[in-house]
PDB file of N, CA and C in Angstrom:
ATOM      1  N   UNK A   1       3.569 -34.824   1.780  1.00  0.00           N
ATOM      2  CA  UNK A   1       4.665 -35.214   2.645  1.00  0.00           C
ATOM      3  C   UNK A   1       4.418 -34.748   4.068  1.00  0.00           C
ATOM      4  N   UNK A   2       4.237 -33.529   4.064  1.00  0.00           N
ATOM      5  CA  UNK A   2       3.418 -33.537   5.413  1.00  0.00           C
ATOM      6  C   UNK A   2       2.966 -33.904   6.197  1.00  0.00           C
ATOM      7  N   UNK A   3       1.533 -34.711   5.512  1.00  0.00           N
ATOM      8  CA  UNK A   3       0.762 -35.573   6.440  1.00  0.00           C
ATOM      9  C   UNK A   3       1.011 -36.655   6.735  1.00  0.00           C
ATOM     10  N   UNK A   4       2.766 -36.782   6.238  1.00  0.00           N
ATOM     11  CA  UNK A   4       2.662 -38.240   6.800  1.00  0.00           C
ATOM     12  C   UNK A   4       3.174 -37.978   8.337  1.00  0.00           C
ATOM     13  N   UNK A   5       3.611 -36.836   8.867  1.00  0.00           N
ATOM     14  CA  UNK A   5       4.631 -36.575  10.157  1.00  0.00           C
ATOM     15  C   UNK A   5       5.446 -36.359  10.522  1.00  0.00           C
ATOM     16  N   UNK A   6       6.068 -36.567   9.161  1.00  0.00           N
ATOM     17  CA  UNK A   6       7.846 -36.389   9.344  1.00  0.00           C
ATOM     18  C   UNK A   6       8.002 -35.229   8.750  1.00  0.00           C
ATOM     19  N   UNK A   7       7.229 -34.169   8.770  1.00  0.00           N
ATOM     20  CA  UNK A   7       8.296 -33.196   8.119  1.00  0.00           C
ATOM     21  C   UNK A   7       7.290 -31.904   8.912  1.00  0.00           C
ATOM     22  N   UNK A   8       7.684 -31.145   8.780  1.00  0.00           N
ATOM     23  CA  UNK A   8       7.565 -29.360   9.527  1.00  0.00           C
ATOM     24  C   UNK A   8       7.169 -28.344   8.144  1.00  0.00           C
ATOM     25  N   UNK A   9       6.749 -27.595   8.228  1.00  0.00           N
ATOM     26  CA  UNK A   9       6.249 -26.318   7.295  1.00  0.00           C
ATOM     27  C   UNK A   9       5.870 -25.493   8.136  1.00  0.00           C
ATOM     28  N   UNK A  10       5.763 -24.207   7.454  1.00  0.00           N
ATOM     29  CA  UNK A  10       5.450 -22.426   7.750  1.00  0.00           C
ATOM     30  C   UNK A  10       4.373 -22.192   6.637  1.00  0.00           C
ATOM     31  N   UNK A  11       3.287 -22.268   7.672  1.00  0.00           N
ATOM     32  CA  UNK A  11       2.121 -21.793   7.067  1.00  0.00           C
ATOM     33  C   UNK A  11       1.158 -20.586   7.715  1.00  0.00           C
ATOM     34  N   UNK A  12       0.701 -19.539   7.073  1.00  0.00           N
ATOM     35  CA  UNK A  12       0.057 -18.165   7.985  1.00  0.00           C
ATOM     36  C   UNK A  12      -0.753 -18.977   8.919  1.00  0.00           C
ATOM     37  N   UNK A  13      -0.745 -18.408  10.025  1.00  0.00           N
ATOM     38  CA  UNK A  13      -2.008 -18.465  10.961  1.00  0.00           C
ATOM     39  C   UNK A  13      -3.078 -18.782  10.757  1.00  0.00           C
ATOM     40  N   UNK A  14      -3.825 -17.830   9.673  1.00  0.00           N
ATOM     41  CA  UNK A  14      -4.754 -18.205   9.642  1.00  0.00           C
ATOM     42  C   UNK A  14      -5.299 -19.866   8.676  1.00  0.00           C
ATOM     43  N   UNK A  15      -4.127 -20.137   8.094  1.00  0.00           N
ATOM     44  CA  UNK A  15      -4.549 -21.595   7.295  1.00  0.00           C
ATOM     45  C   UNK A  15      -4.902 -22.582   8.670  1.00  0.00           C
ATOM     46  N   UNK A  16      -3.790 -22.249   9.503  1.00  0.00           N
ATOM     47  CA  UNK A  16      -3.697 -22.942  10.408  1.00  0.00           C
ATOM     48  C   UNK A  16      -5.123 -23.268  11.381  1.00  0.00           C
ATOM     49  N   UNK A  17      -5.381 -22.017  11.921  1.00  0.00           N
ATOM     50  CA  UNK A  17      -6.800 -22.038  12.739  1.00  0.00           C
ATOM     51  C   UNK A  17      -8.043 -22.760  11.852  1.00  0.00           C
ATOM     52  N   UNK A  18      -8.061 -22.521  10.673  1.00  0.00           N
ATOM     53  CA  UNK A  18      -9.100 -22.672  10.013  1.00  0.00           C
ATOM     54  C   UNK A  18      -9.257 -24.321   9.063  1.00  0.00           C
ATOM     55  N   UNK A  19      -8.313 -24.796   9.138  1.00  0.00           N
ATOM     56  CA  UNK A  19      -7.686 -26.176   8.860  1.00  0.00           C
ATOM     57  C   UNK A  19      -7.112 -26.989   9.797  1.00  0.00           C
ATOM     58  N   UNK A  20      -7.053 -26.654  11.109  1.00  0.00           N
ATOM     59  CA  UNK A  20      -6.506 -27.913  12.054  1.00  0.00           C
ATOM     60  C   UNK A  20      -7.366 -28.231  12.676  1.00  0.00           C
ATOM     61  N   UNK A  21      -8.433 -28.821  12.803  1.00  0.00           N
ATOM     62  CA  UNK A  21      -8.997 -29.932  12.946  1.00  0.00           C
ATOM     63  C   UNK A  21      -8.905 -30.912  11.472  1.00  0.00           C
ATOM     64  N   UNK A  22      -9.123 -30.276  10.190  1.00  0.00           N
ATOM     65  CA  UNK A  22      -9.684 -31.348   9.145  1.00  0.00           C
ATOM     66  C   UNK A  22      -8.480 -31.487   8.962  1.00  0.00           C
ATOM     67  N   UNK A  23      -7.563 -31.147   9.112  1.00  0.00           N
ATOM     68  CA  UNK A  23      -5.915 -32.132   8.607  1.00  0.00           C
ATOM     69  C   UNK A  23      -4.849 -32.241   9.494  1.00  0.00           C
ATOM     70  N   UNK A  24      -5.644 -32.383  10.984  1.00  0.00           N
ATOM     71  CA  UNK A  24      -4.990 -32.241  12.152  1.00  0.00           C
ATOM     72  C   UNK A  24      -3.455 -31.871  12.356  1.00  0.00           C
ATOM     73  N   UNK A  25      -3.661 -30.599  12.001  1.00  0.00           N
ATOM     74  CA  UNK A  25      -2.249 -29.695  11.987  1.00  0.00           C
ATOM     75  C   UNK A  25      -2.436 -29.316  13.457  1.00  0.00           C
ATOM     76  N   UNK A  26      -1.381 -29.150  13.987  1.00  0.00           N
ATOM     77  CA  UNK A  26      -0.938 -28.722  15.164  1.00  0.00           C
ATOM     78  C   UNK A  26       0.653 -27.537  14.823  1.00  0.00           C
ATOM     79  N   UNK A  27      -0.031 -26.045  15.309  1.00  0.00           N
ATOM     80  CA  UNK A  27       0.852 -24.937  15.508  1.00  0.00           C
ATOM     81  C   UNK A  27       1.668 -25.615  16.354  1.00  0.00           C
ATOM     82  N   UNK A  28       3.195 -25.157  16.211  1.00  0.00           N
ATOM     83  CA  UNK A  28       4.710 -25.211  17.086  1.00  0.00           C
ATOM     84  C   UNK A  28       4.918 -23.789  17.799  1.00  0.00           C
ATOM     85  N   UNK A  29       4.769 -23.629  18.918  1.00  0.00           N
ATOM     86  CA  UNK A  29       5.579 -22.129  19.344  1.00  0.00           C
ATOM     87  C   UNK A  29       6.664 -21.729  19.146  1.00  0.00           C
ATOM     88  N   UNK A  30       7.002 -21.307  17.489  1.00  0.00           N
ATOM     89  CA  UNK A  30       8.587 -20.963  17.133  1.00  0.00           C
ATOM     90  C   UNK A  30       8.064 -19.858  16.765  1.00  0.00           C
ATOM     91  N   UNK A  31       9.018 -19.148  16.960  1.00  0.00           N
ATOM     92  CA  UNK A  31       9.269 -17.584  16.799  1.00  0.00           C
ATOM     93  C   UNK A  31       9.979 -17.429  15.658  1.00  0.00           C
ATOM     94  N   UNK A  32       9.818 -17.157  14.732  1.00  0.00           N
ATOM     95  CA  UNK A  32      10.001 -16.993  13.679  1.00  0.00           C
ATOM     96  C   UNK A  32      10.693 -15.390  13.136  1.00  0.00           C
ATOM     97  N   UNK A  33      11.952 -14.901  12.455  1.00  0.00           N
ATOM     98  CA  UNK A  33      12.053 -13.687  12.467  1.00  0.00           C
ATOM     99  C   UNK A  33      11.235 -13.117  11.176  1.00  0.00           C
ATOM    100  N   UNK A  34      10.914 -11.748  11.618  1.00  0.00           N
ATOM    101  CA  UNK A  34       9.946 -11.211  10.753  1.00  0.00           C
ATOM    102  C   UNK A  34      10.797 -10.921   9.056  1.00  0.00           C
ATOM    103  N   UNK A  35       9.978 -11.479   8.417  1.00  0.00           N
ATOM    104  CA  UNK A  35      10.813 -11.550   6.732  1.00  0.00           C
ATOM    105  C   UNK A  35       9.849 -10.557   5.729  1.00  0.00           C
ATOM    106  N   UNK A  36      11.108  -9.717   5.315  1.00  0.00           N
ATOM    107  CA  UNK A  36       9.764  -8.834   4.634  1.00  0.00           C
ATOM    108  C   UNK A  36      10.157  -9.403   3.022  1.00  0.00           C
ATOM    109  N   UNK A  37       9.258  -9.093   2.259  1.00  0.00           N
ATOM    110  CA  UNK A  37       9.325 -10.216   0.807  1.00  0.00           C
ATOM    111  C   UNK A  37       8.562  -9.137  -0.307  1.00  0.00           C
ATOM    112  N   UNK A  38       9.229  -9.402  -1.381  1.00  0.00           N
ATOM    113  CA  UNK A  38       8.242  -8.709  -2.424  1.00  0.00           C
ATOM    114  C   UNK A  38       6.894  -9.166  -2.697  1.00  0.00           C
ATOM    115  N   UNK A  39       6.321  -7.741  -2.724  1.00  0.00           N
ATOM    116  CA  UNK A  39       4.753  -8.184  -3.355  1.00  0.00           C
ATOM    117  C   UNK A  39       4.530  -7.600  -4.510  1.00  0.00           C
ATOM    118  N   UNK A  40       3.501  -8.045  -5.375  1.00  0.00           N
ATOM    119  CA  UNK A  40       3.669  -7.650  -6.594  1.00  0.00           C
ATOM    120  C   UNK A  40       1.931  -7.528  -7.137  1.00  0.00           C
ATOM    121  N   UNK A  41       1.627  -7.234  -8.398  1.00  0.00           N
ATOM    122  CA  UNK A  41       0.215  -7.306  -8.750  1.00  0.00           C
ATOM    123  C   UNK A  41       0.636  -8.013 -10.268  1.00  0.00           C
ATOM    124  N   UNK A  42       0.316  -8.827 -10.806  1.00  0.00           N
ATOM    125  CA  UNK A  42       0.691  -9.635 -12.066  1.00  0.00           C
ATOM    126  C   UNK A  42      -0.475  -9.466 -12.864  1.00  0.00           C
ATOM    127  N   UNK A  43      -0.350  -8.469 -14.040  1.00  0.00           N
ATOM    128  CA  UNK A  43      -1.309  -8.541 -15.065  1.00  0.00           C
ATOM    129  C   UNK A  43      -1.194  -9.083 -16.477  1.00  0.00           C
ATOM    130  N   UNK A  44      -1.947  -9.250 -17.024  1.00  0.00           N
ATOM    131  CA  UNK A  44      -1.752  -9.800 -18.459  1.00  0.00           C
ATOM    132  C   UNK A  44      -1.397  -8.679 -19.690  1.00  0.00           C
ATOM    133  N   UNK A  45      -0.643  -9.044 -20.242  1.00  0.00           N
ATOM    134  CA  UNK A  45       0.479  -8.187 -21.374  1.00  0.00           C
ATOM    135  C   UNK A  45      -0.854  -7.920 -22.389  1.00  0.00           C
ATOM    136  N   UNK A  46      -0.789  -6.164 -22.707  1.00  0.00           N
ATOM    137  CA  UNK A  46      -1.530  -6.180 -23.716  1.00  0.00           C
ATOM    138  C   UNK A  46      -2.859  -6.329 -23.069  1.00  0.00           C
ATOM    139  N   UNK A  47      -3.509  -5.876 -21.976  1.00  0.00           N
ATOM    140  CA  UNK A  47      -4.860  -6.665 -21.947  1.00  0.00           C
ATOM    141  C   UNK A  47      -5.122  -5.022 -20.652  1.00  0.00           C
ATOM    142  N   UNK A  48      -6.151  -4.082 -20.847  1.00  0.00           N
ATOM    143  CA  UNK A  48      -6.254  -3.382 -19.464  1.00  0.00           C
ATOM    144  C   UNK A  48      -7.164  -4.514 -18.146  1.00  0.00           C
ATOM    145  N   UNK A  49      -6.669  -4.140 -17.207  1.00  0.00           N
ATOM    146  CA  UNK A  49      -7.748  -4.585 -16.003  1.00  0.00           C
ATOM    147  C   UNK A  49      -8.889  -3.971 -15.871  1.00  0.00           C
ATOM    148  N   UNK A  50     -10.181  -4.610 -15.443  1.00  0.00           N
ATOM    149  CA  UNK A  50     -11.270  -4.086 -15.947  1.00  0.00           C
ATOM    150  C   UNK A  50     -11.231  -2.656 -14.433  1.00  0.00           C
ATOM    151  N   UNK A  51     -12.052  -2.157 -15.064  1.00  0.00           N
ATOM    152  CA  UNK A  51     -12.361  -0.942 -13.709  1.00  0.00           C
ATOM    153  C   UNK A  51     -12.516  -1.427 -12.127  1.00  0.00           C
ATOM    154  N   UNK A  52     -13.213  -2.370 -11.564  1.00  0.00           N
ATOM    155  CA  UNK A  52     -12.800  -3.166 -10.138  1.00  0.00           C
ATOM    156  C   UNK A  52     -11.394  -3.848 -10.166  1.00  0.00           C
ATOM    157  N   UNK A  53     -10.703  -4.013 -10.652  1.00  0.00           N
ATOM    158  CA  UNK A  53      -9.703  -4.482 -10.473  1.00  0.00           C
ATOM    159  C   UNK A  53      -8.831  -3.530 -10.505  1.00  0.00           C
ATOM    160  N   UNK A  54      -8.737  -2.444 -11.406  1.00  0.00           N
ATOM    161  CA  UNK A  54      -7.626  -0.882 -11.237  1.00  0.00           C
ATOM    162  C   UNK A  54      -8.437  -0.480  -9.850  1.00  0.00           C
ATOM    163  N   UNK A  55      -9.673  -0.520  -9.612  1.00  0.00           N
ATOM    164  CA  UNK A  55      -9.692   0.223  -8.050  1.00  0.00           C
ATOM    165  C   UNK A  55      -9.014  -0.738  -7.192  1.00  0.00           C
ATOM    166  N   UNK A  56      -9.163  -2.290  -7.144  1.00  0.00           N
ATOM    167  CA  UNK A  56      -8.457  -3.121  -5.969  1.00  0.00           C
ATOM    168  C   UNK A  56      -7.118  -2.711  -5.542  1.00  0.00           C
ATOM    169  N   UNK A  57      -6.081  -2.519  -7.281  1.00  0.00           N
ATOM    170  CA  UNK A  57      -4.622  -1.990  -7.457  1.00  0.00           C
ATOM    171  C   UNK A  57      -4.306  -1.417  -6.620  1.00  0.00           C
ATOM    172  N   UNK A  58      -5.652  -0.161  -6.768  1.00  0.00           N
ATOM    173  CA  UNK A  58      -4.967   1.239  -6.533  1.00  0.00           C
ATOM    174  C   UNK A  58      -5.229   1.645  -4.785  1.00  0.00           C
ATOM    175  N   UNK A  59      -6.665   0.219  -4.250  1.00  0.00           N
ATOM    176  CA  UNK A  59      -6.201   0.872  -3.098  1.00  0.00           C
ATOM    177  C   UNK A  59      -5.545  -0.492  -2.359  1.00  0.00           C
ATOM    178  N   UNK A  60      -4.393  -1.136  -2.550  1.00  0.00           N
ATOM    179  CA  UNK A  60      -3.843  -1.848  -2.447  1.00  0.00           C
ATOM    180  C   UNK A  60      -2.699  -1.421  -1.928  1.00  0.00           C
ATOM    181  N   UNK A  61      -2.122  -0.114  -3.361  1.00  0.00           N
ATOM    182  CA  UNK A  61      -0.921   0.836  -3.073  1.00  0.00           C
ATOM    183  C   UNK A  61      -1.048   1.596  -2.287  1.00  0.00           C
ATOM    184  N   UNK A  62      -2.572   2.384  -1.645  1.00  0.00           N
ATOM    185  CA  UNK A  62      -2.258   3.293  -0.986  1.00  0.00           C
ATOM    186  C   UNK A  62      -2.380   2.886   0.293  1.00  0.00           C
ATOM    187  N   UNK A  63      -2.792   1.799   0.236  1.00  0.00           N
ATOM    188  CA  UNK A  63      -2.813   1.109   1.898  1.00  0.00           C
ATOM    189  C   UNK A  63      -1.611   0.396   2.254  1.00  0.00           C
ATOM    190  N   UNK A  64      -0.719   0.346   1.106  1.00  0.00           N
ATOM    191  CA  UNK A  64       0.974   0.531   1.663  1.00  0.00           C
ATOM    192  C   UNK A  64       1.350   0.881   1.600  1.00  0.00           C
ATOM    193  N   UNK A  65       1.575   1.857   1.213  1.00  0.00           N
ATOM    194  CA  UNK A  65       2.348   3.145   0.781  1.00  0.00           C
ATOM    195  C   UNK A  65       2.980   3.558   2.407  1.00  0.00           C
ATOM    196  N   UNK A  66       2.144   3.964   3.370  1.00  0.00           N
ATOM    197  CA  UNK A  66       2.729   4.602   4.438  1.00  0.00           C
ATOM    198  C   UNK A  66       3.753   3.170   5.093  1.00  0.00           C
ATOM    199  N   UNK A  67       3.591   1.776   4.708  1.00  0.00           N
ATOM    200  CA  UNK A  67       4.742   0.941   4.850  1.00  0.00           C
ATOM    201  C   UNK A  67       5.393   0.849   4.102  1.00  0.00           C
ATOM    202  N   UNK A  68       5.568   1.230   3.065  1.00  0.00           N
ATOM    203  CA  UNK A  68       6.715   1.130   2.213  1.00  0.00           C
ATOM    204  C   UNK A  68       7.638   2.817   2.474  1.00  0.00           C
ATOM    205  N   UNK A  69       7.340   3.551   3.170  1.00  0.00           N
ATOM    206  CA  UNK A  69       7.674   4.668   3.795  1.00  0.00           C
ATOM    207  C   UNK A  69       8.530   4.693   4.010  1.00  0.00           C
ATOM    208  N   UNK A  70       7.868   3.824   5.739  1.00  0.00           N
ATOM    209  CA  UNK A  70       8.094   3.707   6.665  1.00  0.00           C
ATOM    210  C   UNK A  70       9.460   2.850   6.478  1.00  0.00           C
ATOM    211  N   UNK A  71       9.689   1.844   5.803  1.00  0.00           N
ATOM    212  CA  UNK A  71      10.410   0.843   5.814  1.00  0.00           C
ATOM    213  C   UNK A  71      11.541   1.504   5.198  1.00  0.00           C
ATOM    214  N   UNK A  72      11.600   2.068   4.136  1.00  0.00           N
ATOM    215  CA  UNK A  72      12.862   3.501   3.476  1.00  0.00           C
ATOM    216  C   UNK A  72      13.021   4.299   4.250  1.00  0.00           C
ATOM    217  N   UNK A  73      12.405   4.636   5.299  1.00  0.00           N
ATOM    218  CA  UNK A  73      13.100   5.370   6.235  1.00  0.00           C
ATOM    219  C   UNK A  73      14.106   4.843   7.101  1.00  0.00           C
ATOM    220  N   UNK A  74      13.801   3.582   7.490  1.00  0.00           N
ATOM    221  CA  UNK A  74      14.436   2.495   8.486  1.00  0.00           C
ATOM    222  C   UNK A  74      15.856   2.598   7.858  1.00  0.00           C
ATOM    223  N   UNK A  75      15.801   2.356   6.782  1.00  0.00           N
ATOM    224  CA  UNK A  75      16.990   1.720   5.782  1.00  0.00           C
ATOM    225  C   UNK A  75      18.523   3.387   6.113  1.00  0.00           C
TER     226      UNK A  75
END
């Protein structure tokens, strides 16, 4: 629906830079307010993650951790 013109979407930056020439997207200068959203890690029931994947987890958490802090402090 998109590509036909008639319609608008919110897509990251970077889809944008890296896809507008081949689907001639053109960025809008809207300012957008900053939305903070859950993130999550989704594993399979019953099943461990192999050892690279508990390290990805784990430094996943600690590289937010000082934003998820930060953000309980705000509150």
């Amino acid at each position: 629906m998109l590509w036909t013109g008639a319609y608008v979407t919110v897509l990251p930056r970077s889809v944008v830079q890296l896809s507008a020439d081949r689907f001639s997207l053109k960025a809008l200068p809207i300012k957008l307010p900053k939305h903070d959203f859950p993130l999550g890690v989704v594993t399979l029931k019953n099943r461990m993650p192999n050892p690279v994947v508990q390290l990805f987890i784990n430094y996943v958490r600690e590289g937010l951790r000082p934003m998820v802090l930060a953000q309980r402090a705000r509150r």
